[in-house]
Structure formats: C-alpha cells, structure tokens
C-alpha atoms as a PDB file:
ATOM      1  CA  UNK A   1      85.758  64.480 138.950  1.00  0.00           C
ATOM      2  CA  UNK A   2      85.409  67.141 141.994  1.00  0.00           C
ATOM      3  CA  UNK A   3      87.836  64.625 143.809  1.00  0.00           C
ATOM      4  CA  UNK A   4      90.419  64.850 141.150  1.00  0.00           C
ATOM      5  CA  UNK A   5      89.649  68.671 141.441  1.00  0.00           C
ATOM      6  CA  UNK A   6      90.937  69.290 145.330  1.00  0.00           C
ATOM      7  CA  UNK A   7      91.057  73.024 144.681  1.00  0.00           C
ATOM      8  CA  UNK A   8      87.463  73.680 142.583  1.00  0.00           C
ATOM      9  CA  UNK A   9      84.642  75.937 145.020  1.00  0.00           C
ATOM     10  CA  UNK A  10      82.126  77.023 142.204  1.00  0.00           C
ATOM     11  CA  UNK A  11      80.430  75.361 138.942  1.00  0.00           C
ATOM     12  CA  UNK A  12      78.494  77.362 137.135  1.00  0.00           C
ATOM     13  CA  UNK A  13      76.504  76.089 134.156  1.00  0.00           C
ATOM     14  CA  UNK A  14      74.322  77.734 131.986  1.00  0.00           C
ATOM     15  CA  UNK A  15      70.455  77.297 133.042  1.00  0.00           C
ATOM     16  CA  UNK A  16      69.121  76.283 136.365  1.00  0.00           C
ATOM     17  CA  UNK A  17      69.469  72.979 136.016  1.00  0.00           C
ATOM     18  CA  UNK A  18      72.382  70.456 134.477  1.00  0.00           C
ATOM     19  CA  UNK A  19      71.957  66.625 134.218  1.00  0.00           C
ATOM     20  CA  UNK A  20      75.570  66.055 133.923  1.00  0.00           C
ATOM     21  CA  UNK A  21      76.574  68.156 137.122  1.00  0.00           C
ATOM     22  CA  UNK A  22      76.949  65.073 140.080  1.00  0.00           C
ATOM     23  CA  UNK A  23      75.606  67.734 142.702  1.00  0.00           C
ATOM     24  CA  UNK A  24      76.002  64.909 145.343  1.00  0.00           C
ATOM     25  CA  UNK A  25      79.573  64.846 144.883  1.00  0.00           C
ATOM     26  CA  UNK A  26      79.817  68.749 144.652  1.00  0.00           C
ATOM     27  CA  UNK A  27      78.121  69.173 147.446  1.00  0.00           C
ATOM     28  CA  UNK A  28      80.430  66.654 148.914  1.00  0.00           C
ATOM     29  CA  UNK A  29      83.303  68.166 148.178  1.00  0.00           C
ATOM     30  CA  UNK A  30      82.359  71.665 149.575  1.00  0.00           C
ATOM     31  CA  UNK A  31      81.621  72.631 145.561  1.00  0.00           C
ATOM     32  CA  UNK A  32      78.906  75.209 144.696  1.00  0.00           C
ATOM     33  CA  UNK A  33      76.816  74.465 141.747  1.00  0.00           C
ATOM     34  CA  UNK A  34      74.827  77.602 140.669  1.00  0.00           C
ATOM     35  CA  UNK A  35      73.014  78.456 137.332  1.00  0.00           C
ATOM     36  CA  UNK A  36      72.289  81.450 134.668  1.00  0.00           C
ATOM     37  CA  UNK A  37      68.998  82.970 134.328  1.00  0.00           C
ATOM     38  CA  UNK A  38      67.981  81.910 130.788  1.00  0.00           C
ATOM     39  CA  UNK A  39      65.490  83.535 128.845  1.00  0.00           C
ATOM     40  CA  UNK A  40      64.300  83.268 124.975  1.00  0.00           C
ATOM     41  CA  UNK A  41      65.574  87.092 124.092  1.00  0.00           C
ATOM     42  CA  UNK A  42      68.894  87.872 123.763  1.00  0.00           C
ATOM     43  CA  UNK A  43      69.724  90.569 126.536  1.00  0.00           C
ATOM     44  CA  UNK A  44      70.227  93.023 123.186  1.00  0.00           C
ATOM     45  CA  UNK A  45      67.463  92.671 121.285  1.00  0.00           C
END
C-alpha cells in the first residue's frame, strides 16, 4: 500500500506495536511508523 501512497511520511497507530503495519515497506518507502503510549486509565479518570 505505501507504494500506491507516493506522498504518505508518517503512520501512526495506536499502541507500540501493529501486526498489520508492513514496517519493511514503510521503512522502504521513507514512511515513519510511530505508536501511542497506551495505558489502562483513561487520561480523565
């Protein structure tokens, strides 16, 4: 997909870690893949 995406720099997907991100082909591409902190609270609790 990041081929078909010529103009895409940054993916950013909730969590450190995605199995569906191909970060071969990101990285590839010149695509960077970065993450969310996650945590089991909600930031308003």
């Amino acid at each position: 997909m990041t081929a078909r995406l010529a103009r895409l720099k940054l993916i950013v997907a909730s969590g450190m870690r995605n199995s569906v991100i191909d970060y071969a082909a990101a990285d590839a591409h010149g695509v960077t893949v970065c993450g969310t902190a996650s945590s089991s609270t909600r930031p308003w609790n």
